[in-house]
Protein backbone atom coordinates (compact mmCIF):
# COMPACT_ATOMS: atom_id res chain seq x y z
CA UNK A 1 87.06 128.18 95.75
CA UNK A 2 90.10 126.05 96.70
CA UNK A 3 89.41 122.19 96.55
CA UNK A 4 90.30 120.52 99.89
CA UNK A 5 92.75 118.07 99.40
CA UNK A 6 92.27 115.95 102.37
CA UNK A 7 88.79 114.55 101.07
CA UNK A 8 88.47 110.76 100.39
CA UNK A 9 88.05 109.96 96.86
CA UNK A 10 85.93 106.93 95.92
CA UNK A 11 86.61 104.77 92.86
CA UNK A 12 85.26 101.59 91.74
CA UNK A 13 87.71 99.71 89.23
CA UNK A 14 86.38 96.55 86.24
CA UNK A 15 88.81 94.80 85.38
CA UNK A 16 89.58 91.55 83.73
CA UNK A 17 92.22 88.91 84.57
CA UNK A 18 92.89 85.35 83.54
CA UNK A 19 93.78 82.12 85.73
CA UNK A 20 94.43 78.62 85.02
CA UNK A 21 93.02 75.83 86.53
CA UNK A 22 94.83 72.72 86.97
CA UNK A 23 92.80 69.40 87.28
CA UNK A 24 93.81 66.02 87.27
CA UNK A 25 91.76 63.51 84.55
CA UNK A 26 91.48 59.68 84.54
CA UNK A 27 93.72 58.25 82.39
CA UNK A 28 91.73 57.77 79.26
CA UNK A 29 92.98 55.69 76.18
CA UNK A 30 90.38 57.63 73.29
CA UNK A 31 92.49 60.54 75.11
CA UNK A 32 95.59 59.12 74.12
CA UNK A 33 95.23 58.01 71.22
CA UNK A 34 93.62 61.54 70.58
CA UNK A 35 97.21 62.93 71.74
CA UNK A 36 99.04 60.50 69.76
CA UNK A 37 97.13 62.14 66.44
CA UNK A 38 97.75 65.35 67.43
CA UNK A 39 101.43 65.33 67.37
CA UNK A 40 101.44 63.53 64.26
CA UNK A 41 99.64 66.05 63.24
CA UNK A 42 101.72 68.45 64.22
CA UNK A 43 104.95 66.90 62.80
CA UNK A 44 103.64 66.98 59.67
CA UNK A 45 102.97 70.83 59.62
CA UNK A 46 106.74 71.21 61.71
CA UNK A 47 108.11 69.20 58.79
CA UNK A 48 106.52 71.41 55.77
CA UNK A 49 107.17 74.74 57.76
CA UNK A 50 110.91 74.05 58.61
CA UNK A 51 111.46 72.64 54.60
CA UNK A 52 109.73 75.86 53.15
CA UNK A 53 110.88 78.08 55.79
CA UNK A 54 107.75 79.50 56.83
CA UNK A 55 105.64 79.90 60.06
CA UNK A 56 102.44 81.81 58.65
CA UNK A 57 99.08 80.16 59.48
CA UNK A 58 97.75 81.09 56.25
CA UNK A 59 100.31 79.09 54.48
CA UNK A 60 100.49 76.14 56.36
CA UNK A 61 96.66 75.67 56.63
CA UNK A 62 96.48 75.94 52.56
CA UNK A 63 99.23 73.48 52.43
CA UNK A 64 99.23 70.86 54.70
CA UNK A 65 95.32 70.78 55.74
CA UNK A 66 94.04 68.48 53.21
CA UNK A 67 96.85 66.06 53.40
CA UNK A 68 96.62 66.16 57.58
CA UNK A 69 92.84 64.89 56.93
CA UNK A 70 93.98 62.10 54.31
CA UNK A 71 96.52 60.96 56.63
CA UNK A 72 94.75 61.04 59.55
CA UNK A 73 91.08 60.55 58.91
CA UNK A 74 90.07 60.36 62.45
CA UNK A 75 91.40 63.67 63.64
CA UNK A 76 88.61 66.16 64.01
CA UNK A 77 89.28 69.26 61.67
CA UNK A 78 88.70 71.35 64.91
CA UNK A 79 91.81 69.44 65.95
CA UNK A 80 93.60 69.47 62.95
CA UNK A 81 93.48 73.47 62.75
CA UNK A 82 94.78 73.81 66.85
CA UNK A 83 97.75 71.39 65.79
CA UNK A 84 98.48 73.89 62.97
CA UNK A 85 98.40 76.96 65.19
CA UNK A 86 100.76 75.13 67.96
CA UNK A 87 102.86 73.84 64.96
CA UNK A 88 103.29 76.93 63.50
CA UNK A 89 104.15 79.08 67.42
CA UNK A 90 106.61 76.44 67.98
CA UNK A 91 108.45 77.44 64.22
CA UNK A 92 108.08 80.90 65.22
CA UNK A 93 109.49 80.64 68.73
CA UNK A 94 112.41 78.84 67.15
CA UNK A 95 112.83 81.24 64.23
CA UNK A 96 112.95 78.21 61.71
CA UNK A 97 116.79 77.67 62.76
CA UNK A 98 116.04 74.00 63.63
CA UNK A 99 114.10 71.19 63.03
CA UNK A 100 111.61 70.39 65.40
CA UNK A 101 110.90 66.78 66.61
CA UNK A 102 107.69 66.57 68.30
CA UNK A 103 107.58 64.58 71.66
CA UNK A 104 104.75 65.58 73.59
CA UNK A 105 101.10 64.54 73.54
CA UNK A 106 99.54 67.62 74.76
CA UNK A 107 96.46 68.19 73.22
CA UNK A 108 95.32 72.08 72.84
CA UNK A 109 91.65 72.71 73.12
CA UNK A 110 89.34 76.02 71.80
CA UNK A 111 85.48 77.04 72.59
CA UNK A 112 84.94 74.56 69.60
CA UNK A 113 86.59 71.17 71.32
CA UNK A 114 85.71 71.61 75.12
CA UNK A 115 83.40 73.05 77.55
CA UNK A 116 83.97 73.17 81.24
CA UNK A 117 81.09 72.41 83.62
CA UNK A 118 82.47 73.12 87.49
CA UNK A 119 79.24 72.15 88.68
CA UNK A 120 79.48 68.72 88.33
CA UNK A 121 83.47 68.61 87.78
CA UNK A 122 83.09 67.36 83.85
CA UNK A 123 84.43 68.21 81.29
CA UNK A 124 83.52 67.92 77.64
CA UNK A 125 85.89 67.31 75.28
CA UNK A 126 86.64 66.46 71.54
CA UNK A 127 88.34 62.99 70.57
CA UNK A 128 88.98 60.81 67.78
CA UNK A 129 85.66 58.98 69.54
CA UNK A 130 83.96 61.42 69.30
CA UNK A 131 82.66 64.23 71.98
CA UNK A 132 83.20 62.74 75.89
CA UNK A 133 82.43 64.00 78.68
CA UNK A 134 85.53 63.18 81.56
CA UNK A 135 85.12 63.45 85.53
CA UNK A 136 87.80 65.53 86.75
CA UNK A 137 89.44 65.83 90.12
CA UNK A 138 87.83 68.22 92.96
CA UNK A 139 89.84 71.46 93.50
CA UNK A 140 89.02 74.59 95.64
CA UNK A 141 90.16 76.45 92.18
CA UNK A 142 87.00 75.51 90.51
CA UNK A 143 84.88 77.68 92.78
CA UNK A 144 87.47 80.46 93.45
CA UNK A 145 87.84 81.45 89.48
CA UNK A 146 84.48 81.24 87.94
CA UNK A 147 84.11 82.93 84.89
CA UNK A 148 83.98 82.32 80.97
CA UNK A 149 86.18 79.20 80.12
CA UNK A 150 88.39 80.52 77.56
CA UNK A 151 91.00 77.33 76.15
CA UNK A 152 92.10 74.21 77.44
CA UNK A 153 95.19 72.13 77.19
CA UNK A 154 95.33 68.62 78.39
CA UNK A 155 98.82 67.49 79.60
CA UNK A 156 99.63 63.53 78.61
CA UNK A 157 102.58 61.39 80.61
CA UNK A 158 102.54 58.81 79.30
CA UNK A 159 105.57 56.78 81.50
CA UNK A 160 103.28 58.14 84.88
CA UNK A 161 100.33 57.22 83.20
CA UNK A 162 98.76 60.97 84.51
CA UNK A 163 96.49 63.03 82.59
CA UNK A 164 95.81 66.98 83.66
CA UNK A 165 93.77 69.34 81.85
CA UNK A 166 94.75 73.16 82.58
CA UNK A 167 91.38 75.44 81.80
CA UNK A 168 91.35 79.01 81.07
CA UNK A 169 89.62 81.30 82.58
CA UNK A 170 88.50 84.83 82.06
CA UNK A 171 87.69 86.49 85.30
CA UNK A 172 85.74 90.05 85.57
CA UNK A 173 86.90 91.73 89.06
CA UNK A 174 85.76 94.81 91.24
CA UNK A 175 87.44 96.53 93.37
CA UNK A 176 86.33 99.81 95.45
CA UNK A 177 89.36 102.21 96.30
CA UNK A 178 88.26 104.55 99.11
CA UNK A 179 91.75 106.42 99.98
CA UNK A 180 93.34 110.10 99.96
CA UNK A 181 95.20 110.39 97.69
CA UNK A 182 98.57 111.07 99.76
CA UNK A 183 97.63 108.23 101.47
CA UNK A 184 98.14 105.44 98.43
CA UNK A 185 100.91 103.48 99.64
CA UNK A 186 103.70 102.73 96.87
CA UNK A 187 106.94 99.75 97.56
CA UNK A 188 109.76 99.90 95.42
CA UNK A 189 111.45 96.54 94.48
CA UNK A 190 115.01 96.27 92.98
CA UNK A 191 116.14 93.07 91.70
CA UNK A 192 119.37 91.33 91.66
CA UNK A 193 121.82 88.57 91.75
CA UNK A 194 122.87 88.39 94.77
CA UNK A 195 119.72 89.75 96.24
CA UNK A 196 116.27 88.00 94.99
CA UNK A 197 114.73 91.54 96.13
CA UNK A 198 114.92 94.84 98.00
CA UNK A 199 112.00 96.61 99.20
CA UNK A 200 112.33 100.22 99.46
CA UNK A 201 110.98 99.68 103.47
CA UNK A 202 114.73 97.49 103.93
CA UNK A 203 113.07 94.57 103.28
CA UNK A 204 115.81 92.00 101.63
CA UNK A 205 115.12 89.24 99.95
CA UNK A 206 118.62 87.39 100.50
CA UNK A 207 119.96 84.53 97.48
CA UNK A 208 122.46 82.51 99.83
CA UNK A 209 119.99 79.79 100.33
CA UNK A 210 118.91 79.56 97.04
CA UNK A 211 122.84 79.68 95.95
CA UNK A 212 123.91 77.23 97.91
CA UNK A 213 121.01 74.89 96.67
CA UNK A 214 121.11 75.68 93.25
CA UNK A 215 125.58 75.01 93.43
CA UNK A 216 124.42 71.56 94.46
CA UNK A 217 122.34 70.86 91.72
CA UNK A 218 124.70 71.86 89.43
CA UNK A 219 127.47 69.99 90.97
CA UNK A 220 125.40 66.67 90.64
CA UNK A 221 124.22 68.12 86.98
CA UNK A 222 127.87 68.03 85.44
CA UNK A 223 128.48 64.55 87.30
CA UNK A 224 125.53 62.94 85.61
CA UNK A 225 126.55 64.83 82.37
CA UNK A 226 130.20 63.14 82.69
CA UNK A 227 128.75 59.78 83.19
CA UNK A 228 126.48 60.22 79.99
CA UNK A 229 124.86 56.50 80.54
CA UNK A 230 120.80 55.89 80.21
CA UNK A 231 120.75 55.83 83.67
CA UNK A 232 122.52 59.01 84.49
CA UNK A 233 120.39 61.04 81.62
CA UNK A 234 117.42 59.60 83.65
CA UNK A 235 118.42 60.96 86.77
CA UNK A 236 119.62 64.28 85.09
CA UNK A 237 115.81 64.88 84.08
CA UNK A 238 114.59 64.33 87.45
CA UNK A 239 117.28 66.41 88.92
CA UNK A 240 115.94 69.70 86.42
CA UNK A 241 112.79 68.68 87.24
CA UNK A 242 113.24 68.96 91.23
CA UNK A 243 115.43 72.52 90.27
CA UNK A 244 112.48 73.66 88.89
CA UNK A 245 109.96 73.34 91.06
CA UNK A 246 112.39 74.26 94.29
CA UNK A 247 112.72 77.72 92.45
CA UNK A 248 109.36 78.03 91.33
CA UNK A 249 108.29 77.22 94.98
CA UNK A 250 111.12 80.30 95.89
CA UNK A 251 109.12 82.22 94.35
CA UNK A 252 106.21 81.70 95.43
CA UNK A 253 107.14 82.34 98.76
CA UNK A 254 108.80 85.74 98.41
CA UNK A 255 105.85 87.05 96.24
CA UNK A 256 102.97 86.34 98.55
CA UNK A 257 105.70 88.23 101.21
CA UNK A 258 105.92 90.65 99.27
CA UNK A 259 101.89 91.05 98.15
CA UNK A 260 100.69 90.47 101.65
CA UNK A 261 102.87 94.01 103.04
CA UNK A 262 100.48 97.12 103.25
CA UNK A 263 100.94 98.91 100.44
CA UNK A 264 98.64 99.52 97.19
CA UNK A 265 101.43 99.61 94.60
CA UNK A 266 104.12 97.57 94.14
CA UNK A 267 106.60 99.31 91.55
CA UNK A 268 109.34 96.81 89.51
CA UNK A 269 112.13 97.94 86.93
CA UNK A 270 111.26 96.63 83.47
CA UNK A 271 113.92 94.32 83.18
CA UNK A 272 114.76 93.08 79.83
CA UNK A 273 116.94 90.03 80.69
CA UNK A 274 117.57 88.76 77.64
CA UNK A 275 119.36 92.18 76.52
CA UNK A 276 121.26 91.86 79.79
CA UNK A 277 123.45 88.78 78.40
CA UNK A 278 124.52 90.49 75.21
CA UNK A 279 126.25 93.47 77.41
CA UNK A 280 129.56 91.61 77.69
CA UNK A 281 129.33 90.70 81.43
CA UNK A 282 131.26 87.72 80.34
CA UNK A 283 130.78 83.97 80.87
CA UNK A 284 130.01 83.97 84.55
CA UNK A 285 127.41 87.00 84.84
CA UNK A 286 125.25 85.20 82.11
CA UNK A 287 125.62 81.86 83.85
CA UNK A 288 124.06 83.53 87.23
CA UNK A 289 121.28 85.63 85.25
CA UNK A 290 120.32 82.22 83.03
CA UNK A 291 120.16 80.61 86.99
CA UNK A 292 117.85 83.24 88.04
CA UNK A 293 113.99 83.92 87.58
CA UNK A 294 112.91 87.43 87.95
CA UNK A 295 110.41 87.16 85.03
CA UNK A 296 108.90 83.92 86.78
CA UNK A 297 108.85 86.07 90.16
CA UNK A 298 107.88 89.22 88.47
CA UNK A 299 104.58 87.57 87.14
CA UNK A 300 103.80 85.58 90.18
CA UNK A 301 103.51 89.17 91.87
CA UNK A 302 101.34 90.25 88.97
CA UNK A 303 98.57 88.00 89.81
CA UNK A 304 98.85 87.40 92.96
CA UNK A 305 98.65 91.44 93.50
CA UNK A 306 95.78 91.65 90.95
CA UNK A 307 93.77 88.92 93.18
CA UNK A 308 94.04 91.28 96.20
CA UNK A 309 93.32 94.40 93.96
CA UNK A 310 96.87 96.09 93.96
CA UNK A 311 98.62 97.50 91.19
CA UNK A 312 102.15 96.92 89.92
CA UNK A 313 103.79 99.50 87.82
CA UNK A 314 106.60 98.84 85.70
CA UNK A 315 109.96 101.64 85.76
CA UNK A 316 112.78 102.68 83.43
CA UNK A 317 115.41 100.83 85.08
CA UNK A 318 118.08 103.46 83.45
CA UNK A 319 120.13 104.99 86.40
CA UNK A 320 118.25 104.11 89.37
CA UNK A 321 121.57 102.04 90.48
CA UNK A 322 123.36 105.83 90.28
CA UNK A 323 121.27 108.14 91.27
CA UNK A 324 121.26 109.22 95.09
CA UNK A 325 117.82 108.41 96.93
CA UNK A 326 118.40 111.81 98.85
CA UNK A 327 119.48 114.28 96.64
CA UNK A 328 119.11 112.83 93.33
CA UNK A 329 122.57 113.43 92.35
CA UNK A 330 123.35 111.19 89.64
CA UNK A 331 127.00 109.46 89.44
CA UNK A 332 128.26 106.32 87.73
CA UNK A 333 131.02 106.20 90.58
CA UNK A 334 128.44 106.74 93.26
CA UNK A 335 127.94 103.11 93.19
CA UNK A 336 131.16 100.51 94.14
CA UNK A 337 129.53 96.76 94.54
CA UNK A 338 127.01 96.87 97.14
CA UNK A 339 127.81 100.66 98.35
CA UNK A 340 126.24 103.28 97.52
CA UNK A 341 128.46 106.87 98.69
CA UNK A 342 126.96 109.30 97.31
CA UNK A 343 129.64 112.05 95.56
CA UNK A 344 127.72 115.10 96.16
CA UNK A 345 125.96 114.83 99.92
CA UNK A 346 128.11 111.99 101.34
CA UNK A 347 124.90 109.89 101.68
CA UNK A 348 125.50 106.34 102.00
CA UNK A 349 123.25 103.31 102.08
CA UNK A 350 123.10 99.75 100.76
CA UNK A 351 123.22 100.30 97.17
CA UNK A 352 120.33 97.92 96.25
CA UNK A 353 118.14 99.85 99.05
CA UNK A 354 118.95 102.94 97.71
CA UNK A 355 117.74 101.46 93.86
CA UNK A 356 114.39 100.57 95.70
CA UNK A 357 113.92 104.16 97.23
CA UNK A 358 114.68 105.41 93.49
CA UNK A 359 112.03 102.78 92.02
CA UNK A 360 109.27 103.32 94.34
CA UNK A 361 109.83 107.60 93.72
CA UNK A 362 109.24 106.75 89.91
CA UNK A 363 106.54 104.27 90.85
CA UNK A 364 104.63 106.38 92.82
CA UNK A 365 104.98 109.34 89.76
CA UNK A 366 104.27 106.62 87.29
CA UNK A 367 101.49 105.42 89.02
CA UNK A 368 99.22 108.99 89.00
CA UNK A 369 100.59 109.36 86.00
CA UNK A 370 98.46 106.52 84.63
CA UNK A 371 95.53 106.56 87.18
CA UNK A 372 95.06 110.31 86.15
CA UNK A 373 94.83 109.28 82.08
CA UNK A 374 92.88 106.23 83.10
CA UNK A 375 90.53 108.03 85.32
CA UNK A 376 88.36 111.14 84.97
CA UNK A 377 89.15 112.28 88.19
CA UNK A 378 92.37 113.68 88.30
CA UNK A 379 94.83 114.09 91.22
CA UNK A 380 95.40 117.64 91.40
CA UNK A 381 92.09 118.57 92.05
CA UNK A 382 89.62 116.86 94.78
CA UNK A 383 86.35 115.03 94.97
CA UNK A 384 83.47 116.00 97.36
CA UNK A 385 83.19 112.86 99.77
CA UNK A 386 80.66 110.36 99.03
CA UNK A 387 80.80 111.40 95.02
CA UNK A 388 81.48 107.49 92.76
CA UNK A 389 82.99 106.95 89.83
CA UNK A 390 83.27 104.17 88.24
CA UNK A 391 85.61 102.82 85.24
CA UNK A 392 85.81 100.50 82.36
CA UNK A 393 89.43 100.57 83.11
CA UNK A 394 91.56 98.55 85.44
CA UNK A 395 94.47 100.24 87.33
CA UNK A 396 97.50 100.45 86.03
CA UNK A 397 99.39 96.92 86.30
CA UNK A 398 101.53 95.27 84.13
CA UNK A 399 103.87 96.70 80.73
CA UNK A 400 102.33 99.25 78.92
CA UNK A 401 98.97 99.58 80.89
């Protein structure tokens, strides 16, 4: 007997995520003086690694523990052995091509230095005093990620006089999809320069603003550079600063726009930026792309998509800028700036629409593709209404799900 394909399916998905929680802590001086330790520490582990040329956390530890705990008495060894780890990632992430000089005072906390109580907004942490317990700031965060309190890191400014503590959290999630299966609704986002994003339902995400905001910054960057006085380096770092966060809040914005539209699948190229300035774009090309934060808006989707139960899929970017939306006919000449003429049917179309039609075709493929090796219930064949299955498994989101 044929199975009837127009039967809901019913599927309940576990799956785990993780947030951070900013709070804000009173301004603590066994804190501080806990931070100051800690990047000595540090420095002395930077120091060894860069001399001997090694980043392993085997070798440091044997090397530089004992004198760390001569030096610094006061340091707890749970300390000591988190200043190793972030000593030795910082080696790593440079490659060992530079001496490091340690500035910060962020402290980085384990299940063995803290414990979070949300409760009472206190939390416990490890000091050169000793095990204290600090009050920390209300925030409707607390109660909307509760969970198992993985790491901490407490954030030291020492010129503001501010201390924050950012807390981990591990966060188990349900979610019930009741759907046909020709019904799951898949967007296809291309990426660009000149266009933050286009959604395969003509949806563009347009860059002037942010171009015209982000000339201006640079403009007053290279006059502040030129002037190279105390003063001008001072208002240089407030400048990035203010940069920063107007992108960051950029991308906030599209990605909850983007999140909030009706669909249940949100497919993205797999962009390897870093690749993309070695291609010999020249001088100009990389300056944009180094500008630009797709990886920053690319992960903002992520969770924000996972806390509403979506899925993103990542797709081979390789010809979807060529390849006609309509017939499929693939063409390196199909594609002059921001046309798209098709050789072989005469279709035309923005060309960065027609890359988000040819993304959200391999998203939705993708996308079964992995639900059906994820899933016992597989989408060629149908499941009697009412029937419930339930996974260990989250949906398919993110690289390599």
């Amino acid at each position: 007997m044929k199975a009837n394909k127009n039967l809901i399916y019913y599927i309940i998905i576990y799956y785990t995520v993780f947030r951070t929680i900013k709070l804000k802590l009173p301004y603590d001086s066994s804190l501080l003086e806990t931070g100051r330790q800690f990047r000595e520490a540090c420095q002395m582990v930077l120091d060894y690694g860069f001399a001997e040329k090694t980043y392993n956390k085997n070798k440091l530890n044997r090397a530089t523990y004992e004198d760390v705990r001569k030096t610094i008495p006061t340091l707890p060894s749970a300390l000591v052995q988190t200043a190793r780890d972030t000593a030795s990632e910082s080696l790593k992430q440079t490659k060992l091509k530079k001496k490091i000089h340690r500035k910060s005072y962020t402290l980085r906390y384990d299940k063995r230095t803290f414990r979070f109580y949300p409760d009472s907004n206190t939390i416990s942490l490890t000091t050169v005093k000793g095990r204290l317990v600090f009050p920390v700031a209300q925030s409707p965060l607390i109660d909307k990620y509760r969970g198992k309190y993985t790491n901490a890191q407490v954030s030291i400014d020492v010129k503001q006089r501010r201390m924050f503590v950012m807390v981990q959290v591990e966060v188990d999630k349900e979610v019930e999809n009741k759907a046909e299966v020709k019904d799951v609704k898949v967007v296809g986002i291309d990426r660009g320069i000149k266009n933050i994003a286009v959604l395969s339902n003509n949806k563009f995400f347009n860059t002037g603003h942010l171009k015209d905001v982000k000339g201006r910054y640079r403009y007053n960057r290279k006059r502040l550079q030129h002037a190279g006085t105390r003063a001008a380096h001072r208002k240089l770092k407030e400048l990035i600063g203010r940069e920063r966060r107007f992108v960051q809040d950029t991308n906030h914005v599209i990605s909850r726009q983007i999140v909030n539209l009706p669909f249940d699948v949100i497919a993205l190229e797999d962009l390897g930026i870093a690749s993309m300035k070695t291609k010999g774009n020249g001088r100009r090309f990389n300056h944009k792309l180094g500008s630009w934060s797709p990886y920053q808006l690319e992960q903002f989707i992520e969770y924000k998509a996972e806390d509403l139960g979506k899925s993103v899929i990542y797709v081979d970017p390789k010809y979807t800028s060529q390849t006609c939306a309509k017939c499929g006919y693939i063409e390196k000449n199909n594609r002059k700036g921001s046309i798209f003429h098709c050789k072989n049917c005469n279709f035309q179309l923005h060309a960065d629409l027609n890359a988000s039609r040819n993304i959200e075709v391999l998203g939705k493929s993708e996308y079964f593709r992995l639900l059906s090796t994820s899933q016992s219930l597989r989408f060629d064949e149908s499941m009697p209404t009412g029937m419930r299955e339930t996974s260990s498994k989250p949906l398919p989101s993110g690289r390599g799900s």
